[in-house]
N, C-alpha and C. Protein backbone atom coordinates (compact mmCIF):
# COMPACT_ATOMS: atom_id res chain seq x y z
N UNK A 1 13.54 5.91 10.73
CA UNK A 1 13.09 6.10 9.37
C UNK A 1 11.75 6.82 9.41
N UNK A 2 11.81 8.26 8.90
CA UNK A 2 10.67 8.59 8.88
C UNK A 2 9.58 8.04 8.03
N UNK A 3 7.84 8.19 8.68
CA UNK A 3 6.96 7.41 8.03
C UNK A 3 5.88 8.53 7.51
N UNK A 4 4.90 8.44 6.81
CA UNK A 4 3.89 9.32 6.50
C UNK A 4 3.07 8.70 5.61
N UNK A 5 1.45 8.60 6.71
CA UNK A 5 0.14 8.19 5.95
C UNK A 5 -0.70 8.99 4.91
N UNK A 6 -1.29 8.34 4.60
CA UNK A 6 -2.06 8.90 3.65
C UNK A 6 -3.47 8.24 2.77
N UNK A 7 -4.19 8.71 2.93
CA UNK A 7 -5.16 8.16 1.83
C UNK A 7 -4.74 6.90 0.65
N UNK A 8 -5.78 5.62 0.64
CA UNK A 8 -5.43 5.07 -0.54
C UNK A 8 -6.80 4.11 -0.80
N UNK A 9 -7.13 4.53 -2.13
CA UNK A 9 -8.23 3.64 -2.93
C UNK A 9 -8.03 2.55 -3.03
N UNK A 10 -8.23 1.22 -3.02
CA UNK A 10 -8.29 0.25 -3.24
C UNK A 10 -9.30 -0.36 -4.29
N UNK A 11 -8.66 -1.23 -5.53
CA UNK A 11 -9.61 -1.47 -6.08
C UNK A 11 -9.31 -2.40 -7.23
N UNK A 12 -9.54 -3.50 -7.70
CA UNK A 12 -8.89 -4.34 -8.95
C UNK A 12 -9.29 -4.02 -10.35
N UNK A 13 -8.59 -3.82 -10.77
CA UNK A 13 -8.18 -3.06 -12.37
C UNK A 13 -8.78 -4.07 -13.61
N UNK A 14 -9.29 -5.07 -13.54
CA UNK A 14 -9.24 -6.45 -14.35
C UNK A 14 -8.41 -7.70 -13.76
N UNK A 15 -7.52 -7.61 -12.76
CA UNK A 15 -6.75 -8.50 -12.49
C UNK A 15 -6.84 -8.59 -10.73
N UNK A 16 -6.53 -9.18 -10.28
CA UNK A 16 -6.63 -9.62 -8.35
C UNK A 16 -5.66 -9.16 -8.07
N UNK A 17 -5.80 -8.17 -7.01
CA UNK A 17 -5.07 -7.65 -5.98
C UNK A 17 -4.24 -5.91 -6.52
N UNK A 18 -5.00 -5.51 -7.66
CA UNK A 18 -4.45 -4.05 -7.97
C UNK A 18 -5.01 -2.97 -7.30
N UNK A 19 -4.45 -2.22 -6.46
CA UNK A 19 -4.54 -1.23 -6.23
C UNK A 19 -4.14 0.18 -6.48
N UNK A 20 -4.74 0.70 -6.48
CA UNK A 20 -3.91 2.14 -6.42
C UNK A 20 -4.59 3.52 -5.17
N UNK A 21 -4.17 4.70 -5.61
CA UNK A 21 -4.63 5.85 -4.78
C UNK A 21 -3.18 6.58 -4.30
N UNK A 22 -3.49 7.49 -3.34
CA UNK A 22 -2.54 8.37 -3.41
C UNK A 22 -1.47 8.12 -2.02
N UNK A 23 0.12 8.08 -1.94
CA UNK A 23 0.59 7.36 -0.95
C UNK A 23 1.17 8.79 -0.26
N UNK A 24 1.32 9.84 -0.92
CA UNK A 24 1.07 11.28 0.37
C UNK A 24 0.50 12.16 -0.56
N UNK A 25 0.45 13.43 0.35
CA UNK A 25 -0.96 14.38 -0.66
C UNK A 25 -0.19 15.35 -0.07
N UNK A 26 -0.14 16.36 -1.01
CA UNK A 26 1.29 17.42 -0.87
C UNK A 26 0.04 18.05 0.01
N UNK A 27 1.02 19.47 0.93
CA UNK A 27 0.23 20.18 1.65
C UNK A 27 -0.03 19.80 2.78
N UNK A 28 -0.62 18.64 3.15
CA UNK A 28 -1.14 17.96 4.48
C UNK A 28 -0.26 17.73 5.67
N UNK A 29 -0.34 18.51 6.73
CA UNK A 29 0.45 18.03 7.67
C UNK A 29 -0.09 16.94 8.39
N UNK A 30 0.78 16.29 8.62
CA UNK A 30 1.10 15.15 9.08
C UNK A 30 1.08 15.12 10.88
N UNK A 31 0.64 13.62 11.65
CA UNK A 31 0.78 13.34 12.68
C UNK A 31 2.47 14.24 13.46
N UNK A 32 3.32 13.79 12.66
CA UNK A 32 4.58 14.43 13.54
C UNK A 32 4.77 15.89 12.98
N UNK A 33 3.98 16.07 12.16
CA UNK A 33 4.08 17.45 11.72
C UNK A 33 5.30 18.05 10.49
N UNK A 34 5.40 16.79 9.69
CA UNK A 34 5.59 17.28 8.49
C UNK A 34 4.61 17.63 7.20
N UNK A 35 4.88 18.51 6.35
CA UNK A 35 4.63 18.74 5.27
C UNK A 35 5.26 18.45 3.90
N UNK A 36 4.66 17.55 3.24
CA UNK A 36 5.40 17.40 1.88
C UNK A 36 4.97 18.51 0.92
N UNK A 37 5.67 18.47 0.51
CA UNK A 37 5.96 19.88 -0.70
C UNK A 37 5.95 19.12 -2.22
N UNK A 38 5.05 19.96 -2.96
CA UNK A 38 5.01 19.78 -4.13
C UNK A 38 6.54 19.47 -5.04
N UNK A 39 6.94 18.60 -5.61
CA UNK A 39 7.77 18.12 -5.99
C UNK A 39 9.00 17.58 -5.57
N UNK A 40 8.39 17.26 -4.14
CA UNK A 40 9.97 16.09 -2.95
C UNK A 40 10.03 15.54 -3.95
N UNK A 41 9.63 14.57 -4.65
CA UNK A 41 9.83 13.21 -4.60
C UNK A 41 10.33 12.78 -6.19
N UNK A 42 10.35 14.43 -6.75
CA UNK A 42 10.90 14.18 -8.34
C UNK A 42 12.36 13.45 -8.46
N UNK A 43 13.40 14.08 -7.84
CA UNK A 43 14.22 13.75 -7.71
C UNK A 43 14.12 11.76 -7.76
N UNK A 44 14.13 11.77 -6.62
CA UNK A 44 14.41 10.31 -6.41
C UNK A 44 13.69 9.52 -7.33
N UNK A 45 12.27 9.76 -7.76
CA UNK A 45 11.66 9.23 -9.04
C UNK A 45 12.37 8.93 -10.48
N UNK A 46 13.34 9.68 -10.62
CA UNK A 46 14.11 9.52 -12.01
C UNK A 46 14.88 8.68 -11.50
N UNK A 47 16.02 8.38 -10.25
CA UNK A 47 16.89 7.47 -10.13
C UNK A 47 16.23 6.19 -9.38
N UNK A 48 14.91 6.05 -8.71
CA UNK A 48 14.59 4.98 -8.38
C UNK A 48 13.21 4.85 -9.42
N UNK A 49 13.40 4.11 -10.30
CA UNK A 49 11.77 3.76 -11.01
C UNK A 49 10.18 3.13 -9.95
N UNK A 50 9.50 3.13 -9.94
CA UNK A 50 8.98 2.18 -9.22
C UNK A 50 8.51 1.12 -8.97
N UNK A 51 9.29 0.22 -9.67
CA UNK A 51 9.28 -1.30 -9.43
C UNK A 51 10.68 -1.40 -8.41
N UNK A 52 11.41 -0.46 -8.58
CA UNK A 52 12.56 -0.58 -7.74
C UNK A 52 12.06 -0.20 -6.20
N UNK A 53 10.90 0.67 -6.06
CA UNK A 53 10.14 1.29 -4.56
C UNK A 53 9.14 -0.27 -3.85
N UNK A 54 9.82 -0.19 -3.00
CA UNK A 54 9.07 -1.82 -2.22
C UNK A 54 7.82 -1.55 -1.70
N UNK A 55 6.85 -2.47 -1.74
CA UNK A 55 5.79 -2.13 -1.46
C UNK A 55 5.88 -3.47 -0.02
N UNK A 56 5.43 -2.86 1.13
CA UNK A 56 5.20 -3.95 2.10
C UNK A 56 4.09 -3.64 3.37
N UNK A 57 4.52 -4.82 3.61
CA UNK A 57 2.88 -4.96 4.87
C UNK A 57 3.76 -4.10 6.45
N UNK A 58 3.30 -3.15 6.51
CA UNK A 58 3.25 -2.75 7.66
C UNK A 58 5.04 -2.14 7.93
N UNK A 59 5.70 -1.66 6.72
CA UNK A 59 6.94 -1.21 7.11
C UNK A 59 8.26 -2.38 7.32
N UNK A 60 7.74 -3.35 7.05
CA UNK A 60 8.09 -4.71 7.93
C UNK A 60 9.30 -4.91 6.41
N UNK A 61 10.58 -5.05 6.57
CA UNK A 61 11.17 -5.18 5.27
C UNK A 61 11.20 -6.94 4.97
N UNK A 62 11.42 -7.39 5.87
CA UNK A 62 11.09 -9.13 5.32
C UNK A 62 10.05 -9.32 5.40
N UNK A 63 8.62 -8.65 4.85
CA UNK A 63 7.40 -8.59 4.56
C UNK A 63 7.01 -7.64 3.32
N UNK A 64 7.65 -7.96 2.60
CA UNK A 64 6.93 -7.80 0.99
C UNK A 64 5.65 -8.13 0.85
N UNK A 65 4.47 -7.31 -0.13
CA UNK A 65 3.58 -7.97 -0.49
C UNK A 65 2.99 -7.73 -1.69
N UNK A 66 4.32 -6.93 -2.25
CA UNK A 66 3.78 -7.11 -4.13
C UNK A 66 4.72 -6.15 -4.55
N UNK A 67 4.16 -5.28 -5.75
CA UNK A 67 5.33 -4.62 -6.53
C UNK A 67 4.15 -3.15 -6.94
N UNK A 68 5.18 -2.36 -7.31
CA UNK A 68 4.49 -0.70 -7.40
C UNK A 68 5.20 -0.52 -9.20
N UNK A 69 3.56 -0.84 -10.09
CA UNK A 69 3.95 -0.55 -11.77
C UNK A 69 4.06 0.93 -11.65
N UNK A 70 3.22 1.87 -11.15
CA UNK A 70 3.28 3.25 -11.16
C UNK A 70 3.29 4.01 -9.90
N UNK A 71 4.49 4.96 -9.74
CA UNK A 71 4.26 5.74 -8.76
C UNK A 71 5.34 7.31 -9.18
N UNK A 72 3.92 8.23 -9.40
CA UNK A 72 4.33 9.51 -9.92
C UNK A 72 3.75 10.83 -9.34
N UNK A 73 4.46 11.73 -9.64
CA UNK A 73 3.63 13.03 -8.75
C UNK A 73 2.74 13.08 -10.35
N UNK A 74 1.72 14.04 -9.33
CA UNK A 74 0.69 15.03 -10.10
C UNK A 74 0.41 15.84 -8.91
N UNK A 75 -0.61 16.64 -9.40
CA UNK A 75 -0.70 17.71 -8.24
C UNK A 75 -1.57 17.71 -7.15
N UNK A 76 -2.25 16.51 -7.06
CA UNK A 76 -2.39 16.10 -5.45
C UNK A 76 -1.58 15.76 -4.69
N UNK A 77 -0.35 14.60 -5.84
CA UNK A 77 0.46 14.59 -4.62
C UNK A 77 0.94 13.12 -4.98
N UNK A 78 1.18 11.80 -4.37
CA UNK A 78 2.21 10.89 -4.94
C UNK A 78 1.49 9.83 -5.07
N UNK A 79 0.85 9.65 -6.59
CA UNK A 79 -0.10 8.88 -6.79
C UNK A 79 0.48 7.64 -7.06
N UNK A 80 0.38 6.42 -6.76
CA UNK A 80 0.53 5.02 -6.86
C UNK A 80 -0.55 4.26 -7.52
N UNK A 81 0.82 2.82 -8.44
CA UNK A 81 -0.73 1.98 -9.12
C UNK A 81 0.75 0.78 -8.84
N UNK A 82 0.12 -0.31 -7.99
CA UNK A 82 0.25 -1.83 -7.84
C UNK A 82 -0.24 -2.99 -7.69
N UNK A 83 0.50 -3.90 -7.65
CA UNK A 83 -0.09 -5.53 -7.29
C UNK A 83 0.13 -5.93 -6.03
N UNK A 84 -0.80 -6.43 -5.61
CA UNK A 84 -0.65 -6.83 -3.81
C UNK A 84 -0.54 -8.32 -4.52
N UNK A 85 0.53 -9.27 -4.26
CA UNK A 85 0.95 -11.03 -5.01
C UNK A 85 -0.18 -11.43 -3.94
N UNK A 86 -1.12 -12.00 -3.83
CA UNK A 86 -2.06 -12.49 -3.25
C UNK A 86 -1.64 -14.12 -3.05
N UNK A 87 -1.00 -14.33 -4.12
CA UNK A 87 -0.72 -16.10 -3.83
C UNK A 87 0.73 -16.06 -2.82
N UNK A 88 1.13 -14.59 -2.27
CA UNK A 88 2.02 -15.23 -1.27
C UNK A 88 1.02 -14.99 0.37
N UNK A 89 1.61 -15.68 1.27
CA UNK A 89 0.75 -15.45 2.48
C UNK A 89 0.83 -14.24 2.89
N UNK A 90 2.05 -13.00 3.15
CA UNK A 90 1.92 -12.21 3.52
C UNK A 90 0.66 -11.11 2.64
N UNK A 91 0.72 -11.67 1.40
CA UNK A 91 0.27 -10.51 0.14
C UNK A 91 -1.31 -11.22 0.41
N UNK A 92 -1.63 -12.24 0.52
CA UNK A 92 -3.25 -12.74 0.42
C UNK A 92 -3.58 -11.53 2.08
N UNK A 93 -2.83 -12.05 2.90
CA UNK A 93 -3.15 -11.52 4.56
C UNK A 93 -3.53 -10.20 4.18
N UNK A 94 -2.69 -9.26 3.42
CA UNK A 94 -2.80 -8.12 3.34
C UNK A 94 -3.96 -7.45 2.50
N UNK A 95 -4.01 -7.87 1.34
CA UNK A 95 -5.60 -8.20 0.75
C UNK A 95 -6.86 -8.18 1.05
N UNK A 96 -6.84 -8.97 2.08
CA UNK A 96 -7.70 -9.46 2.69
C UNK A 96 -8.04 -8.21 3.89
N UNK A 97 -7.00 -8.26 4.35
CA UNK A 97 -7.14 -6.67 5.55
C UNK A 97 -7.83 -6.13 4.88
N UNK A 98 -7.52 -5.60 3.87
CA UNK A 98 -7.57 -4.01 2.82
C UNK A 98 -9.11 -4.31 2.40
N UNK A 99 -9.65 -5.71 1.92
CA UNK A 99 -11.17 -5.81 1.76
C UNK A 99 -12.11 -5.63 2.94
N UNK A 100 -11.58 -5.96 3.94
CA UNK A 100 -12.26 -6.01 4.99
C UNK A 100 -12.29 -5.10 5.24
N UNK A 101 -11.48 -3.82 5.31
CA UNK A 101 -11.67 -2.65 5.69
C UNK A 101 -10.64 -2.42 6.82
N UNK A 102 -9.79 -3.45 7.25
CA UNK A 102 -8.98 -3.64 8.37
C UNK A 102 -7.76 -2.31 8.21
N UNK A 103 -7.10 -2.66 6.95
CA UNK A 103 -5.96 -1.99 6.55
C UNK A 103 -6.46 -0.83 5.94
N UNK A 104 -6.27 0.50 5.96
CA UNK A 104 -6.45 1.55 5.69
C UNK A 104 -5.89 2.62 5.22
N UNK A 105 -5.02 2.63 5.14
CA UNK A 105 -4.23 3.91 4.48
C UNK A 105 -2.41 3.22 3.96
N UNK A 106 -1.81 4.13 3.61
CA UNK A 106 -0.36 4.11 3.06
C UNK A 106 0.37 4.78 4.04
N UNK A 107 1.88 4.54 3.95
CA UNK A 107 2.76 5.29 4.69
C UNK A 107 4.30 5.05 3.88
N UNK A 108 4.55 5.95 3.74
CA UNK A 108 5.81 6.21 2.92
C UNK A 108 7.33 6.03 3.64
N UNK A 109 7.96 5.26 3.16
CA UNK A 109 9.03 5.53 3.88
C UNK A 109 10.36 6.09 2.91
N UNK A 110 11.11 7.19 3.66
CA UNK A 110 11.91 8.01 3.12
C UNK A 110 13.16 8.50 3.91
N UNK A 111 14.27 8.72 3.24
CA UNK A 111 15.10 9.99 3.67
C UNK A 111 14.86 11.19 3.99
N UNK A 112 15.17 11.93 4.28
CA UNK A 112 14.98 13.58 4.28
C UNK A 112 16.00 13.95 3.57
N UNK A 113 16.09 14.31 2.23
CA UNK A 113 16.85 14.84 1.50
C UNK A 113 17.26 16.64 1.90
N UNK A 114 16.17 17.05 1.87
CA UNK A 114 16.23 18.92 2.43
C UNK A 114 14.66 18.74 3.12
N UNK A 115 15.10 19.91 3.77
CA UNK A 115 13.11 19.98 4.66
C UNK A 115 13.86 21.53 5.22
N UNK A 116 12.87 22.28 5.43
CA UNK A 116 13.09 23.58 6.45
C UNK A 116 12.02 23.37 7.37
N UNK A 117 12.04 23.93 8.68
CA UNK A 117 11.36 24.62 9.35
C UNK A 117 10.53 25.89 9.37
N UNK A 118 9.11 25.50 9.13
CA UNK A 118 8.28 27.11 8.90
C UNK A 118 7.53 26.71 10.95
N UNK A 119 8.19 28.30 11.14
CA UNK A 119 7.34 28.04 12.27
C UNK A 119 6.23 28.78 12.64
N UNK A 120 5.70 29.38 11.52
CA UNK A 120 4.18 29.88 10.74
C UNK A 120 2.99 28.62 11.19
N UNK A 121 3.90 27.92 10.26
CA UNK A 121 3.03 26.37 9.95
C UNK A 121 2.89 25.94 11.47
N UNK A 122 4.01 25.36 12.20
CA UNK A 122 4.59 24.62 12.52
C UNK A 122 4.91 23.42 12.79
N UNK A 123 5.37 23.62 11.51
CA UNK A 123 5.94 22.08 10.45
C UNK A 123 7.21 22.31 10.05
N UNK A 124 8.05 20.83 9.74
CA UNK A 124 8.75 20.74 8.29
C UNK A 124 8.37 20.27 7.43
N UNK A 125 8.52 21.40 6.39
CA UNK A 125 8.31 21.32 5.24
C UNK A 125 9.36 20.56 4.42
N UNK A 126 9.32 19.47 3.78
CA UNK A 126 9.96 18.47 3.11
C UNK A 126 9.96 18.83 1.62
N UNK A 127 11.20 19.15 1.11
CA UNK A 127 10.96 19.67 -0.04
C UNK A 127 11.98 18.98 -1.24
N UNK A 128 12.79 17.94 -0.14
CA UNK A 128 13.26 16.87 -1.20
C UNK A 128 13.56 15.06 -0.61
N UNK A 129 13.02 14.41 -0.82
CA UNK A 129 12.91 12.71 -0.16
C UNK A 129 13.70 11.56 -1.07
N UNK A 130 13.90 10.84 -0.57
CA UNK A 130 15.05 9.44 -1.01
C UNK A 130 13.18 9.04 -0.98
N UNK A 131 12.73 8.18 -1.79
CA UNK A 131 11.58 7.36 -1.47
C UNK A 131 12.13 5.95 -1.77
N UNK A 132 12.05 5.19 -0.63
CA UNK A 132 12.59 3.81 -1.02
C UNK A 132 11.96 2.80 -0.66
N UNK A 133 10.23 3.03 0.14
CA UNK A 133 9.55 2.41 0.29
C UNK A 133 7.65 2.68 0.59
N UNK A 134 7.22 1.65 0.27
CA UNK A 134 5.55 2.34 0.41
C UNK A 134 4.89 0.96 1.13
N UNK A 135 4.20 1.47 2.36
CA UNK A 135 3.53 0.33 3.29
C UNK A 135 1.95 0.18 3.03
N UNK A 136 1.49 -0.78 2.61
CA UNK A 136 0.61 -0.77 3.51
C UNK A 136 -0.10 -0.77 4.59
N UNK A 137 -0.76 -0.40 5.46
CA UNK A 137 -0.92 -0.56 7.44
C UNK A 137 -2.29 -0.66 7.69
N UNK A 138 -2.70 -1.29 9.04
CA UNK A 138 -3.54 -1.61 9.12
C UNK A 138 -4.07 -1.05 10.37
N UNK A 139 -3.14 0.04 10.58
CA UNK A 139 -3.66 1.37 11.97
C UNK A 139 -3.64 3.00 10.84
N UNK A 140 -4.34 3.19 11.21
CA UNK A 140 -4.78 4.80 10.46
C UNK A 140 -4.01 6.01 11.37
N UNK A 141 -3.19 6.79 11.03
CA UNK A 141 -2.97 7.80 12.05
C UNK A 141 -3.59 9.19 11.64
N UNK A 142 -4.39 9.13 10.19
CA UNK A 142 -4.79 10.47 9.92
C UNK A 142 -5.74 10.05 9.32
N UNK A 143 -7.59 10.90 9.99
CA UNK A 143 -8.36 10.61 9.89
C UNK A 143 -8.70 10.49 8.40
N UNK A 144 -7.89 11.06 7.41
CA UNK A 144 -8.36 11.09 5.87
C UNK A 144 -7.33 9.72 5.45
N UNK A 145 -6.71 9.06 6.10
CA UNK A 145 -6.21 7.84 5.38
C UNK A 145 -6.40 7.00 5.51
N UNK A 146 -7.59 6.84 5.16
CA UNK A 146 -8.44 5.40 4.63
C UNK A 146 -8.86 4.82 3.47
N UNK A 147 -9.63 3.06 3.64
CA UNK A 147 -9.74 3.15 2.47
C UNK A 147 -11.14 3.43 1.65
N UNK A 148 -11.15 3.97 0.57
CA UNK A 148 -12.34 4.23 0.33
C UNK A 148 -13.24 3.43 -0.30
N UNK A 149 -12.46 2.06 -1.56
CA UNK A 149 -13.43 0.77 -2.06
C UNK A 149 -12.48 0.52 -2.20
N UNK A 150 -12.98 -1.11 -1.98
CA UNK A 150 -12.14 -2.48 -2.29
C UNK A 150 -12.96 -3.14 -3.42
N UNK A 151 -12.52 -3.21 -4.19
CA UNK A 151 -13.56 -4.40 -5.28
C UNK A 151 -12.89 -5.69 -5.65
N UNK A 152 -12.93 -6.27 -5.49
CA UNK A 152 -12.26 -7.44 -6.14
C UNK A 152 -13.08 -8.98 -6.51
N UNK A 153 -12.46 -9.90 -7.44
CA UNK A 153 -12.90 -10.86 -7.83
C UNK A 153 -11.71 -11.40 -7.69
N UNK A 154 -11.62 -12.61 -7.14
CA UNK A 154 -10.43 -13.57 -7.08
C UNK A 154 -10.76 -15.08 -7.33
N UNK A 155 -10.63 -15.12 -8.95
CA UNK A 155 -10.81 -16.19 -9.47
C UNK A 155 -9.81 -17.37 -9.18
N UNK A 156 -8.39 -17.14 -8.54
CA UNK A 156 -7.41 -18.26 -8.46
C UNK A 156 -8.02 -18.25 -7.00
N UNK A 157 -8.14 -17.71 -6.15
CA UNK A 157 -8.78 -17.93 -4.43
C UNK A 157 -9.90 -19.24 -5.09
N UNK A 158 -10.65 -18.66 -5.45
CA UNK A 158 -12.65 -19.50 -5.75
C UNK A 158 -11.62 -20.17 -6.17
N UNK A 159 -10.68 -20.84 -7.19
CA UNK A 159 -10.62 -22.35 -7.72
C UNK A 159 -9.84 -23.57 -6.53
N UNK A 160 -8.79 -22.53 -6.10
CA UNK A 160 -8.08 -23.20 -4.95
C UNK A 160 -9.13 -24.27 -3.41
N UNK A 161 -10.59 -23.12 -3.74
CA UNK A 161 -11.28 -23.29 -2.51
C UNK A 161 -12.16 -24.40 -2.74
N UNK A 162 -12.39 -24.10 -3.75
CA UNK A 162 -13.46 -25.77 -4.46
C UNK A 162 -12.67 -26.80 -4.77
N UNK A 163 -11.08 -26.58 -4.78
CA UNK A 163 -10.64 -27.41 -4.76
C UNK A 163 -10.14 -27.93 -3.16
N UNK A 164 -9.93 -27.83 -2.56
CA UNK A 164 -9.96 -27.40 -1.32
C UNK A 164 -11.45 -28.85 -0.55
N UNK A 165 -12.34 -28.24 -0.86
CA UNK A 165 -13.42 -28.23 -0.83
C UNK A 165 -13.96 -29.99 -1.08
N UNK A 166 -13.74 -29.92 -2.30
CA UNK A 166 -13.99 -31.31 -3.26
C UNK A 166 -13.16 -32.41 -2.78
N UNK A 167 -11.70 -31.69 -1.81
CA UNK A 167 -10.87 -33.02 -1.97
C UNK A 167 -11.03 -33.49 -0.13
N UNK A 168 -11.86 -32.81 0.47
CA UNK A 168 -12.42 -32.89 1.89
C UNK A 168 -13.40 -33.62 1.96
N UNK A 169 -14.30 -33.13 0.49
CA UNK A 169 -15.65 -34.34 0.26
C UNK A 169 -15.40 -35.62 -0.44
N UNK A 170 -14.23 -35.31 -0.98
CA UNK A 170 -13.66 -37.43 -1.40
C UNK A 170 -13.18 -37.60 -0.48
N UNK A 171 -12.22 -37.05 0.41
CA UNK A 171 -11.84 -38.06 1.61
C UNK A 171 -13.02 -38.64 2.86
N UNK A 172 -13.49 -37.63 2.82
CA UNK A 172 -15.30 -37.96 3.80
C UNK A 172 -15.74 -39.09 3.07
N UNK A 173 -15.90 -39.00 1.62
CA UNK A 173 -16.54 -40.01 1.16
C UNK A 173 -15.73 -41.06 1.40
N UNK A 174 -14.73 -40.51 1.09
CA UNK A 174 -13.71 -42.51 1.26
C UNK A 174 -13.54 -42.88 2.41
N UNK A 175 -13.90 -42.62 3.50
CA UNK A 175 -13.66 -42.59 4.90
C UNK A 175 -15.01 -43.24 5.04
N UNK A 176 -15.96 -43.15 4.55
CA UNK A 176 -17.46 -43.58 5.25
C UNK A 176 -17.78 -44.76 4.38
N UNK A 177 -16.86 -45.45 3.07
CA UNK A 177 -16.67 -46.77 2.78
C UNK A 177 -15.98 -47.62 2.79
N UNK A 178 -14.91 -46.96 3.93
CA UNK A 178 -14.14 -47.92 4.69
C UNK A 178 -15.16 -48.53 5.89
């Protein structure tokens, strides 16, 4: 299954764990030396919406870690807007990478619908894709796919943790009047 990184912003919208940024950038050749082409990905966009495009940790398909509300061309190239589910373990793990700075870029996973060979370039040029999935990863293979801010506030984390917290300091306490 071919893969392809790319740049992605990270950043929460009003709510924990939204991200967005761009999951390929037409033009750019790529580690194996493809090129996506301005409008691969129309096609498959009308028959797959993108809540139907999986979003996961590391390519990994029994590793989901949220859902993709928007993912459309414009003319950079295949801009994405989702939720990383933070209250599951894989989706908090991944989160958490992505704040830290651990996880860094996107990688697309696709068909090759049509592609030619320019051996000008020397690349294929990808000029139509099945898109049926978008990774997050936490190895970079192209020095521009990283992330650039993480912002977040995670108000259900802070309540879980004081709770967490509080029920460590009643058992201490009840433990030291026994």
């Amino acid at each position: 299954m071919p893969h392809e990184l790319h740049p992605i912003e990270l950043k929460t919208l009003g709510e924990d764990g939204v991200i967005e940024g761009y999951a390929s950038v037409f033009g750019n050749r790529d580690l194996v030396g493809d090129i996506v082409q301005r409008g691969a990905f129309s096609r498959s966009l009308k028959t797959r919406p993108a809540g139907e495009i999986a979003m996961l940790w590391a390519h990994d398909g029994k590793r989901p870690i949220g859902v993709w509300d928007e993912v459309a061309e414009d003319a950079m190239g295949l801009k994405v807007k989702g939720r990383i589910l933070t209250t599951t373990r894989d989706g908090s793990d991944a989160f958490e990478f992505a704040k830290a700075g651990a996880a860094r870029g996107l990688s697309i996973g696709y068909r090759t619908v049509k592609a030619r060979r320019s051996t000008e370039l020397k690349a294929r040029l990808l000029d139509d894709v099945d898109l049926f999935e978008i990774s997050l990863l936490p190895v970079q293979a192209n020095s521009l796919a990283r992330v650039e801010r993480v912002k977040s506030h995670c108000p259900d984390r802070a309540r879980r943790l004081v709770a967490q917290i509080n029920a460590a300091s009643d058992a201490l306490r009840a433990g030291e009047t026994q």
